[in-house]
C-alpha atoms as a PDB file:
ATOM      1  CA  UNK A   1       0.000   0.000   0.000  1.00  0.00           C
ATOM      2  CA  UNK A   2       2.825   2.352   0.673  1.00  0.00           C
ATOM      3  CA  UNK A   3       4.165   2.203  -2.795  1.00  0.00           C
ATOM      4  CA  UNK A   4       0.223   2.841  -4.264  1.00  0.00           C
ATOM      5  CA  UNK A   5       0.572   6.179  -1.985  1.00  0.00           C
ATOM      6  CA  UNK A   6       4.190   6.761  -3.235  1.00  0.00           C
ATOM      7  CA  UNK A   7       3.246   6.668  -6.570  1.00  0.00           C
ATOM      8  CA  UNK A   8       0.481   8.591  -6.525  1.00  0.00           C
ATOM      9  CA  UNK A   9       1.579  11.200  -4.817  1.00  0.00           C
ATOM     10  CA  UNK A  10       4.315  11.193  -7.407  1.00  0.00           C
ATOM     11  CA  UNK A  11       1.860  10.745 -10.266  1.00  0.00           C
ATOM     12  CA  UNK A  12       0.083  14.142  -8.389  1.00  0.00           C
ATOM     13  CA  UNK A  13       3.562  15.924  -8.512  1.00  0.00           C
ATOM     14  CA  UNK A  14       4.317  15.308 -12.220  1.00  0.00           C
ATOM     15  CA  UNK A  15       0.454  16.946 -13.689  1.00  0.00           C
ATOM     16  CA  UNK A  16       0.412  19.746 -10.553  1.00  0.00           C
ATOM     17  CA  UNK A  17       4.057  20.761 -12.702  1.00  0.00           C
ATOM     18  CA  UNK A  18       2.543  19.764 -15.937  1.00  0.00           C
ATOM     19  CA  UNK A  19      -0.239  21.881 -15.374  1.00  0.00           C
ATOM     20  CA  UNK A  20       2.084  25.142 -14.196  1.00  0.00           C
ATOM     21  CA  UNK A  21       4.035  24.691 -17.271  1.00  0.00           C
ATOM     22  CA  UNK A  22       0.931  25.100 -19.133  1.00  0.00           C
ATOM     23  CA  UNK A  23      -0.492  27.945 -18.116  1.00  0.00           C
ATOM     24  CA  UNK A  24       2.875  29.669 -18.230  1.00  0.00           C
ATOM     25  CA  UNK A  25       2.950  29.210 -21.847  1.00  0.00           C
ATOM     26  CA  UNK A  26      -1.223  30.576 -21.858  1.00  0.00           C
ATOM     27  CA  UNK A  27       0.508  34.262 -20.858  1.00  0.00           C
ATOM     28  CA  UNK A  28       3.737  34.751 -22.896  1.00  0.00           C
ATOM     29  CA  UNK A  29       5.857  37.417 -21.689  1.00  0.00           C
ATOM     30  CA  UNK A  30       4.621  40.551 -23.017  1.00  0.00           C
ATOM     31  CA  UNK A  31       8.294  41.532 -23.958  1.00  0.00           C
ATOM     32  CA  UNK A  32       9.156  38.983 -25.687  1.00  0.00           C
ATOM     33  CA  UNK A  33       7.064  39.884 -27.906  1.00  0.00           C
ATOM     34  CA  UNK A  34       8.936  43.182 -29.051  1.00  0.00           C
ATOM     35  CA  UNK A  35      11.807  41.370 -30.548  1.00  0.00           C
ATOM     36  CA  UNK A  36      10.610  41.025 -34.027  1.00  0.00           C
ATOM     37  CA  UNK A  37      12.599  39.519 -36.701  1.00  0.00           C
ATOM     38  CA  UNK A  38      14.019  42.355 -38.515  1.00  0.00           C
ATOM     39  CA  UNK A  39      13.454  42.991 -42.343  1.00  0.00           C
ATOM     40  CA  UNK A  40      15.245  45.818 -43.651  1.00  0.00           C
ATOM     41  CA  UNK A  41      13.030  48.075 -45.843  1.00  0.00           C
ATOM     42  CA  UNK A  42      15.311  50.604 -47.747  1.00  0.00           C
ATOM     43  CA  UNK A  43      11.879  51.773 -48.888  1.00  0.00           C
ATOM     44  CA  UNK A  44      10.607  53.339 -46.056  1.00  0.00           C
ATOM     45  CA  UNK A  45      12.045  56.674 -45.492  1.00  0.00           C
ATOM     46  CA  UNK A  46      10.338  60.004 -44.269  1.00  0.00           C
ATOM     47  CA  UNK A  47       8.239  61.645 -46.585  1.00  0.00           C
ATOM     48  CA  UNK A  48       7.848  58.111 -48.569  1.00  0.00           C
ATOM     49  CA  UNK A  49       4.374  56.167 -47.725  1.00  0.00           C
ATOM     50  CA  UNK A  50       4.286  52.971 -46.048  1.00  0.00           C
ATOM     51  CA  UNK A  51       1.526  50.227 -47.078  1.00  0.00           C
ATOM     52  CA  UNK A  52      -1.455  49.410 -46.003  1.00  0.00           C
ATOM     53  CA  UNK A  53      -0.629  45.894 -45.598  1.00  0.00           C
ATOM     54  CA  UNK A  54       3.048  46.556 -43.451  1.00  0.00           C
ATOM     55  CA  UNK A  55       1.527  48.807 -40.979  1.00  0.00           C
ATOM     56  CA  UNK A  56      -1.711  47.193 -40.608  1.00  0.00           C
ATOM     57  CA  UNK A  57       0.504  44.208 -39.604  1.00  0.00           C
ATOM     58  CA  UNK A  58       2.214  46.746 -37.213  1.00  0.00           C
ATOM     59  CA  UNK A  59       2.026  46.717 -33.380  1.00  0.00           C
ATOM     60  CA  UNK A  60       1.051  50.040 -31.934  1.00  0.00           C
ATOM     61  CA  UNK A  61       3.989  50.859 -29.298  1.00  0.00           C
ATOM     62  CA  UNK A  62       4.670  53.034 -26.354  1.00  0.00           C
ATOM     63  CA  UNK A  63       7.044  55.649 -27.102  1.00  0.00           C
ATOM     64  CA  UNK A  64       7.669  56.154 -23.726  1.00  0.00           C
ATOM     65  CA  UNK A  65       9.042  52.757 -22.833  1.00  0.00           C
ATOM     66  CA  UNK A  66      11.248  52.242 -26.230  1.00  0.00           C
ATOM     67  CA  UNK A  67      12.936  55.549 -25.392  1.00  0.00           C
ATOM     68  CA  UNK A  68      11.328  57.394 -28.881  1.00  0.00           C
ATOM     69  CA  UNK A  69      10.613  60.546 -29.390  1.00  0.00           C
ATOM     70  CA  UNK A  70       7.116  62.046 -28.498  1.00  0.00           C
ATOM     71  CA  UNK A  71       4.999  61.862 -32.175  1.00  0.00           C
ATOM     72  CA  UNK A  72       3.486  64.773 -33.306  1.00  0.00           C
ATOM     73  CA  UNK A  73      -0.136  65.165 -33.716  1.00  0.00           C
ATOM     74  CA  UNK A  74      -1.791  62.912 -35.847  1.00  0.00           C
ATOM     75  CA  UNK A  75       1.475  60.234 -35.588  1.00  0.00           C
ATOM     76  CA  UNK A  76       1.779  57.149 -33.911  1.00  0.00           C
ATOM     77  CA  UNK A  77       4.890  54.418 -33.880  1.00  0.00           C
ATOM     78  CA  UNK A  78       4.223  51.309 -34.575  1.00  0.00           C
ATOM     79  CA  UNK A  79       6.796  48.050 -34.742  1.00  0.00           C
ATOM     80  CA  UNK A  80       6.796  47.068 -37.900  1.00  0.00           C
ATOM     81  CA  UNK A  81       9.402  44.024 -38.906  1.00  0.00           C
ATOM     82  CA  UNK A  82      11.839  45.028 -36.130  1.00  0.00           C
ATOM     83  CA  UNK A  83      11.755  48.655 -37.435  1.00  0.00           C
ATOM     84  CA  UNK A  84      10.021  51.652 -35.318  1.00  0.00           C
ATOM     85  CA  UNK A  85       7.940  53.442 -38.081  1.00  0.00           C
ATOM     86  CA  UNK A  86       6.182  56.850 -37.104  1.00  0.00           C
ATOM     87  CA  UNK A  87       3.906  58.063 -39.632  1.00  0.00           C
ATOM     88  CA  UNK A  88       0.451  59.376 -40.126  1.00  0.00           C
ATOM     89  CA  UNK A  89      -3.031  57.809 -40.873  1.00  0.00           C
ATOM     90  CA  UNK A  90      -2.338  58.135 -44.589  1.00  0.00           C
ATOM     91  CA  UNK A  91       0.817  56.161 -44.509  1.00  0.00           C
ATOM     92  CA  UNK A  92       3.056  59.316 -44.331  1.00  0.00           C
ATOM     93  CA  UNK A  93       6.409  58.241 -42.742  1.00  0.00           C
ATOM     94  CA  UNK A  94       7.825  61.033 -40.406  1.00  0.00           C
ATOM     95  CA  UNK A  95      10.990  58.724 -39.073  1.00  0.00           C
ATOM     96  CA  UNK A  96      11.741  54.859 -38.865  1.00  0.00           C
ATOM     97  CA  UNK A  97      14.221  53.769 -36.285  1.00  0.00           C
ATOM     98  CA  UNK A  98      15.776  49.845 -36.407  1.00  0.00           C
ATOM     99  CA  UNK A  99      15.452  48.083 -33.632  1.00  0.00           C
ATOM    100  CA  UNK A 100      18.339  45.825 -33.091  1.00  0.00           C
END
């Protein structure tokens, strides 16, 4: 009987860690996430127009915490391919920084 309760407890052990494992990888770390494999786009330069497509695909960012500069009205950065691109609604490009 003592080895039933050994290996049960065991058995408990191994899906109680199972199960932690798993619902770390349900909340990835948020950072991680900001480390984009870079593409170099010669074609994106201020005053140019970036497409639709690349920054719809784009993740909004926080100026703040990647140390940019404030936008100006009507701007936003996004992370676009491991580039920072700031531009406009209309696709206007004001700056692009790299990332890496």
């Amino acid at each position: 009987m003592n080895t039933f309760c050994r290996a049960f407890a065991v058995s408990a052990l191994a899906l109680a860690l199972t199960g932690g494992v798993t619902l770390a990888q349900d909340h990835p770390d948020p950072q991680a996430q900001d480390h984009q494999q870079y593409v170099k786009h010669t074609e994106w330069k201020k005053g140019a127009k970036i497409n639709n497509d690349d920054w719809g695909r784009g993740q909004q960012v926080d100026w703040h915490a990647h140390k940019l500069r404030k936008p100006p009205a009507g701007y936003e950065w996004r992370q676009v391919d491991g580039n920072f691109v700031l531009a406009n609604n209309d696709g206007l490009i004001f700056s692009v920084v790299v990332s890496h």
